[in-house]
N, C-alpha and C. Protein backbone atom coordinates (compact mmCIF):
# COMPACT_ATOMS: atom_id res chain seq x y z
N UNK A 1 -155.67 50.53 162.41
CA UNK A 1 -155.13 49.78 161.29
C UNK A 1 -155.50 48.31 161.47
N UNK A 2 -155.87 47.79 160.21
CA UNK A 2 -156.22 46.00 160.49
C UNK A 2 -154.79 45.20 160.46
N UNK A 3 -155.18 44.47 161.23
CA UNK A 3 -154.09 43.58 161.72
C UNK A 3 -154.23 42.23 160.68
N UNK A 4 -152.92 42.08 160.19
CA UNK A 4 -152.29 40.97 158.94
C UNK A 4 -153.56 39.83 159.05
N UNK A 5 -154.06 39.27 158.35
CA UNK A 5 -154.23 37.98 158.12
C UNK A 5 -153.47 36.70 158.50
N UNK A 6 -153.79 35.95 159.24
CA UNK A 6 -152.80 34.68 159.81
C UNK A 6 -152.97 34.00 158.58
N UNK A 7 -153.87 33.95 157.37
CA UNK A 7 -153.83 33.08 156.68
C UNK A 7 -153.19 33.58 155.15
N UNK A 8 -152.50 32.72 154.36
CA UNK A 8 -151.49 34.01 153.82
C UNK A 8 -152.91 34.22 152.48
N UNK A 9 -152.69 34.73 151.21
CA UNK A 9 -153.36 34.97 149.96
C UNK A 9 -153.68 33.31 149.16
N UNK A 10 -152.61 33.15 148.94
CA UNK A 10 -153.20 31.73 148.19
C UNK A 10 -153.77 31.10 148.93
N UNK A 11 -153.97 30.49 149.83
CA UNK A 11 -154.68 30.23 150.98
C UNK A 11 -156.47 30.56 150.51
N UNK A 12 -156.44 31.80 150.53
CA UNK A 12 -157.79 32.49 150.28
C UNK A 12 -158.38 32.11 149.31
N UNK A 13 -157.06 32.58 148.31
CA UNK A 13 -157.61 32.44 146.75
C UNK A 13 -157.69 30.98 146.23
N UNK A 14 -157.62 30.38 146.91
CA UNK A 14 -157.84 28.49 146.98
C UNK A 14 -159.34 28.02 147.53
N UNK A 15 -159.51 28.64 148.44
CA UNK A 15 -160.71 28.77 149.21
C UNK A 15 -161.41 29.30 148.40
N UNK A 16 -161.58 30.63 147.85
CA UNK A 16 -162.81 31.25 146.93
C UNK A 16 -163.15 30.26 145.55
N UNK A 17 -161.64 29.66 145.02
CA UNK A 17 -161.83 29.08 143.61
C UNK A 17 -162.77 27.52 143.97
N UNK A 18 -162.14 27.02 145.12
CA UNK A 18 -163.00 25.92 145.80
C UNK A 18 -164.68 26.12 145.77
N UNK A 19 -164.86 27.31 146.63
CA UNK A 19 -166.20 27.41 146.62
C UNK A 19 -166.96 27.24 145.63
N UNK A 20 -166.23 28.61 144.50
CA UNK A 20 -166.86 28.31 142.95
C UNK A 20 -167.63 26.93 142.56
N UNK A 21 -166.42 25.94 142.61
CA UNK A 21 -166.52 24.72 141.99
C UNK A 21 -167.62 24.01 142.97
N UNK A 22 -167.47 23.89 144.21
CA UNK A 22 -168.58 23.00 144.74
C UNK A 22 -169.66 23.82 145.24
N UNK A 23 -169.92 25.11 144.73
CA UNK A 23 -171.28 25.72 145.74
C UNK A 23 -172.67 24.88 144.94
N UNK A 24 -172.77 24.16 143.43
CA UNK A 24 -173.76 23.67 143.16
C UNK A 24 -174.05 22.73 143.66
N UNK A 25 -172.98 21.57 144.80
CA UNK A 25 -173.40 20.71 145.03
C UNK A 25 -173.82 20.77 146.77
N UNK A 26 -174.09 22.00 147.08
CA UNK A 26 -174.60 21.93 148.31
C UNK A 26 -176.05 22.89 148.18
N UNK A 27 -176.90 22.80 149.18
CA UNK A 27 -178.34 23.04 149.42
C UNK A 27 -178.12 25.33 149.31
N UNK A 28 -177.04 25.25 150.03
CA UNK A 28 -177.23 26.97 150.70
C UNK A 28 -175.15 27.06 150.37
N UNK A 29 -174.93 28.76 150.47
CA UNK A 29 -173.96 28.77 150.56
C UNK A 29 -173.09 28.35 151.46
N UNK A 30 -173.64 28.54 152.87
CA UNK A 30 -173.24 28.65 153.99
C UNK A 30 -172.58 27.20 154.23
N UNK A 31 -173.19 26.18 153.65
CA UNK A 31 -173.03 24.88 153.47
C UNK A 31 -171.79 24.40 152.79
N UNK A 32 -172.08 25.22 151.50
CA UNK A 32 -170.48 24.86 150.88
C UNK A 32 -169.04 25.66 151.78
N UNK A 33 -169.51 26.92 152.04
CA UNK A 33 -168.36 27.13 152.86
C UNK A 33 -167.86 26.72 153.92
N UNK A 34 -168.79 26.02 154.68
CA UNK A 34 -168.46 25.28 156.24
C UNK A 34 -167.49 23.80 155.49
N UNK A 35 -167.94 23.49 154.08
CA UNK A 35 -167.53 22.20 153.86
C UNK A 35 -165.67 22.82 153.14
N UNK A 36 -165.72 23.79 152.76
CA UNK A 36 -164.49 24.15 152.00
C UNK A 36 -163.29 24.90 153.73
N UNK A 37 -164.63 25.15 154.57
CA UNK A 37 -163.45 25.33 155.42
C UNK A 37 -162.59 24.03 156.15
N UNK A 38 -163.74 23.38 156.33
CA UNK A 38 -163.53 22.04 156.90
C UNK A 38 -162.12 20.99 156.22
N UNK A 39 -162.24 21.14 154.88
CA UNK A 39 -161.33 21.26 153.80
C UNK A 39 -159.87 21.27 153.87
N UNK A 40 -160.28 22.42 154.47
CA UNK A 40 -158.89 23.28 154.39
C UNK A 40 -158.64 23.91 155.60
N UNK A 41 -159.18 22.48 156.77
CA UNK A 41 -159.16 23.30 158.09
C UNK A 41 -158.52 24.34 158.35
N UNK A 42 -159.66 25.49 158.24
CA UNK A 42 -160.15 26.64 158.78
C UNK A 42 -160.85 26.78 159.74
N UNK A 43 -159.78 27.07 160.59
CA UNK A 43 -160.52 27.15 162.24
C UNK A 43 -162.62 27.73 161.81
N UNK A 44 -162.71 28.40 161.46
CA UNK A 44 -163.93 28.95 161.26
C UNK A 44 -164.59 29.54 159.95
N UNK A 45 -166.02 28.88 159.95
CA UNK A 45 -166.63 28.91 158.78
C UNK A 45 -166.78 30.38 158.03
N UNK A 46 -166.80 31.66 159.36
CA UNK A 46 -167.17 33.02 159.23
C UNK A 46 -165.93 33.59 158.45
N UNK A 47 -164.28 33.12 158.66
CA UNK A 47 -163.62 33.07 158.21
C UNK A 47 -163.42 33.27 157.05
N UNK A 48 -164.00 32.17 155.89
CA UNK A 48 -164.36 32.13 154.69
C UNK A 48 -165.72 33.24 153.96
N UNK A 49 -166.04 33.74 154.63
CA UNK A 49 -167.08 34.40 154.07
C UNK A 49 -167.03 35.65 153.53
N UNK A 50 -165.82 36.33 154.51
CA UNK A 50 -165.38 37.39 153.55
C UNK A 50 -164.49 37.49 152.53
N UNK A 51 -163.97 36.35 152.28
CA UNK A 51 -162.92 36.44 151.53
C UNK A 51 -163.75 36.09 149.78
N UNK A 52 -164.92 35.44 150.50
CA UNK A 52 -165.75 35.15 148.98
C UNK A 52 -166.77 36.62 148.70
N UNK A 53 -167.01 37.21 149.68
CA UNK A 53 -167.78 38.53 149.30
C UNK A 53 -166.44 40.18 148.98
N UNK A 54 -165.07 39.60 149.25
CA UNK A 54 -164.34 40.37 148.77
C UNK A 54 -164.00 39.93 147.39
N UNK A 55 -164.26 38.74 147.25
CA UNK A 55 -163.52 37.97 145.69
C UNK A 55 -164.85 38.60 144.76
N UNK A 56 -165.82 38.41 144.97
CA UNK A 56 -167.16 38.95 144.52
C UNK A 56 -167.01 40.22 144.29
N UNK A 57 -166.95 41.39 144.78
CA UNK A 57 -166.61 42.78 144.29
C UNK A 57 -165.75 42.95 143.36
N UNK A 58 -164.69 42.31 143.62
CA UNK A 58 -163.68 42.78 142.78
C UNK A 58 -163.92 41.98 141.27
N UNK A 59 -164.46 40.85 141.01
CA UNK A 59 -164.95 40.58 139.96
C UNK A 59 -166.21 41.46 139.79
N UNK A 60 -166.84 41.83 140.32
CA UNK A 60 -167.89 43.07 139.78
C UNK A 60 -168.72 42.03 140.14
N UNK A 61 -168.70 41.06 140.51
CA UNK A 61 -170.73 40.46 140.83
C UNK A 61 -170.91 40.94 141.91
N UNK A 62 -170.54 41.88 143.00
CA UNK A 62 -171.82 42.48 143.54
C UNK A 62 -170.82 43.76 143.53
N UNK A 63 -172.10 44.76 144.12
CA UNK A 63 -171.41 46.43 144.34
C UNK A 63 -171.01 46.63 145.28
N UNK A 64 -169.79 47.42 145.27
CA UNK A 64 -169.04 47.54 146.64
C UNK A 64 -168.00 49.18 145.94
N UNK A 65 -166.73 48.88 146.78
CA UNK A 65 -165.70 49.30 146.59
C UNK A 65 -164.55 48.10 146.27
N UNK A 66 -164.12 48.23 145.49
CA UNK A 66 -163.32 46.87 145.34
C UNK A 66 -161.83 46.61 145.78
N UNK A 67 -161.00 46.28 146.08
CA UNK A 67 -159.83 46.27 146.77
C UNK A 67 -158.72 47.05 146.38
N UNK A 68 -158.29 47.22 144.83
CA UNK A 68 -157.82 48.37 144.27
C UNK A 68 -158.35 49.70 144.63
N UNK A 69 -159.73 49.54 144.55
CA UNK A 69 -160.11 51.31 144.71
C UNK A 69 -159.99 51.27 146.42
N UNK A 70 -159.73 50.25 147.16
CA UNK A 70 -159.60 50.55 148.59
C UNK A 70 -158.45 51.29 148.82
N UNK A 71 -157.33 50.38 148.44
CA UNK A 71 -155.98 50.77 148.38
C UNK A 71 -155.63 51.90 148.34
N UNK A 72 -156.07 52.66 146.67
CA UNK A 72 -156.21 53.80 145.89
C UNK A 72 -156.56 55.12 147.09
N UNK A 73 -157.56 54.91 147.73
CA UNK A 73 -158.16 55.24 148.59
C UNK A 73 -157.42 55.76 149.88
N UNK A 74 -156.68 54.30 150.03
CA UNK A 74 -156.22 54.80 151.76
C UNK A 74 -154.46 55.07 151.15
N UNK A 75 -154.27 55.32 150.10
CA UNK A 75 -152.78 55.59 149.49
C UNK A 75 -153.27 57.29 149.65
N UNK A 76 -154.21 57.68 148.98
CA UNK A 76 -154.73 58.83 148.61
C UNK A 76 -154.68 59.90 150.11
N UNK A 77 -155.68 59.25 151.31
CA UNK A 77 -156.28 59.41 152.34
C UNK A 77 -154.00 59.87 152.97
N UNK A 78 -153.80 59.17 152.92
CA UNK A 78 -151.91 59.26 153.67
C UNK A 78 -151.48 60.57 152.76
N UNK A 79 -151.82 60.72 151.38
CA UNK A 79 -151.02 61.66 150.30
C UNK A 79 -151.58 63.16 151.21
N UNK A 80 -152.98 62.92 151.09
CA UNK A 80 -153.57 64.56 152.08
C UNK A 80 -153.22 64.78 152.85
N UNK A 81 -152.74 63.95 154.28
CA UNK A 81 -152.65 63.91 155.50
C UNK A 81 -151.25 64.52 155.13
N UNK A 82 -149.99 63.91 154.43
CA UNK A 82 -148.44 64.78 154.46
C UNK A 82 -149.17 66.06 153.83
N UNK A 83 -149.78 66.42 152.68
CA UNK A 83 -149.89 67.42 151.96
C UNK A 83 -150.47 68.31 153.25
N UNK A 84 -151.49 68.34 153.98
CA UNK A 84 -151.91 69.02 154.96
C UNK A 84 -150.74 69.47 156.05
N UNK A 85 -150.08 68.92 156.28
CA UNK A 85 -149.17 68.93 157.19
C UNK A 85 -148.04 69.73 156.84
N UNK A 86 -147.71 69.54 155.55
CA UNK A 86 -146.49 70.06 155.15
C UNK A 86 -147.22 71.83 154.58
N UNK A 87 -148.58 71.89 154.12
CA UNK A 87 -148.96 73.52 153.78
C UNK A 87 -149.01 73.98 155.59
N UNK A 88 -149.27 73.32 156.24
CA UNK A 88 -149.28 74.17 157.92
C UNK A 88 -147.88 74.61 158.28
N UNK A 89 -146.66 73.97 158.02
CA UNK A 89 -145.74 73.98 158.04
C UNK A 89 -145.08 75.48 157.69
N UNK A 90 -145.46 75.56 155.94
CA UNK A 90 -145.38 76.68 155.06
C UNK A 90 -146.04 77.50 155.49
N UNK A 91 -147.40 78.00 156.05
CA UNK A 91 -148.16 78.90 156.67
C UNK A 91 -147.75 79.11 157.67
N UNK A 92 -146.71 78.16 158.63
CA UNK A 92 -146.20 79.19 159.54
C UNK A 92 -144.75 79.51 159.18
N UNK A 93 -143.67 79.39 157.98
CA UNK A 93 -142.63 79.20 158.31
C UNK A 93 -143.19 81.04 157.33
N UNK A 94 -144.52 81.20 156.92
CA UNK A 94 -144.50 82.54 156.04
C UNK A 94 -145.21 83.65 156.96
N UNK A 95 -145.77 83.25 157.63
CA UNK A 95 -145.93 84.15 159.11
C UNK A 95 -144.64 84.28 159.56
N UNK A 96 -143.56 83.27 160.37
CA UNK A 96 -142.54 83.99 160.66
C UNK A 96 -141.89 84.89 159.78
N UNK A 97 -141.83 84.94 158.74
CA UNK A 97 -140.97 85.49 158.04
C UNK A 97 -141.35 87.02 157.71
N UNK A 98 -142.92 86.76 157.80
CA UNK A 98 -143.75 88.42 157.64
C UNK A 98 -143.76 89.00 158.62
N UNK A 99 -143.60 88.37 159.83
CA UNK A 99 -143.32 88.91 161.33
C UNK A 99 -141.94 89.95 161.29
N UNK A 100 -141.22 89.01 160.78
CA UNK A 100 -139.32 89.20 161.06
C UNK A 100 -139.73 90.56 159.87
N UNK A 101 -139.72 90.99 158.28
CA UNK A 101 -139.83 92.07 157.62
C UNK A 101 -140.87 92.97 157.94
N UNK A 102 -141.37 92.70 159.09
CA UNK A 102 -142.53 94.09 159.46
C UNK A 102 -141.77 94.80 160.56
N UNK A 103 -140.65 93.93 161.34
CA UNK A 103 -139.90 94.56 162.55
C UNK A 103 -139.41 95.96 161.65
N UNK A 104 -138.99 97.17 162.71
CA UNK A 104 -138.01 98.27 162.29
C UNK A 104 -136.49 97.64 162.29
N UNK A 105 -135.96 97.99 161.62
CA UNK A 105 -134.31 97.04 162.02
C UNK A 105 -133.99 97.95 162.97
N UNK A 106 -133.12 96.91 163.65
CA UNK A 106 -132.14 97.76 164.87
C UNK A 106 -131.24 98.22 164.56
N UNK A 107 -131.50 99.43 165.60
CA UNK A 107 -130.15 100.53 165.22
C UNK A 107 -129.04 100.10 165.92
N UNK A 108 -127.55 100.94 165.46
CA UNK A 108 -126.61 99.62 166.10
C UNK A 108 -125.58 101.38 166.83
């Protein structure tokens, strides 16, 4: 499981809208983001980089999986895992039970 973000959401989403606005006035991306981390001291420039190639999917400018359909995904991925668990459950609680009506009853 990934471990929380130290940095909270608005945070991020301050950082990506930043970039927007100043990536024309630098040479390369990499440039504007070292300057938006610097900014908003961010221990590290690498930091910022996914949060603009996650902001990017989910607006659809590039192809990915986007954070909803992640979610969707690992909500889905937990729904199988009980559903699996709980039919093993039923497959054996219907074996015992076909076990117990195949016995002869005891005579008393």
């Amino acid at each position: 499981m990934a471990r929380p973000s130290p940095y909270p959401a608005e945070l991020r989403e301050r950082a990506v809208r930043m970039l927007a606005g100043i990536r024309p006035n630098y040479p390369t991306e990499w440039s504007a983001m070292k300057a938006v981390a610097a900014m908003l001291r961010i221990g590290a420039t690498e930091t910022v980089r996914p949060w603009l190639r996650t902001a990017e999917v989910d607006a659809g400018q590039r192809p990915a999986v986007t954070s909803d359909e992640t979610a969707e995904i690992k909500r889905l991925k937990v729904e199988n895992a009980e559903l699996r668990r709980a039919n093993e459950i039923l497959k054996a609680a219907s074996a015992f039970f076909a076990a117990e009506l195949d016995r002869p009853p005891k005579r008393s």
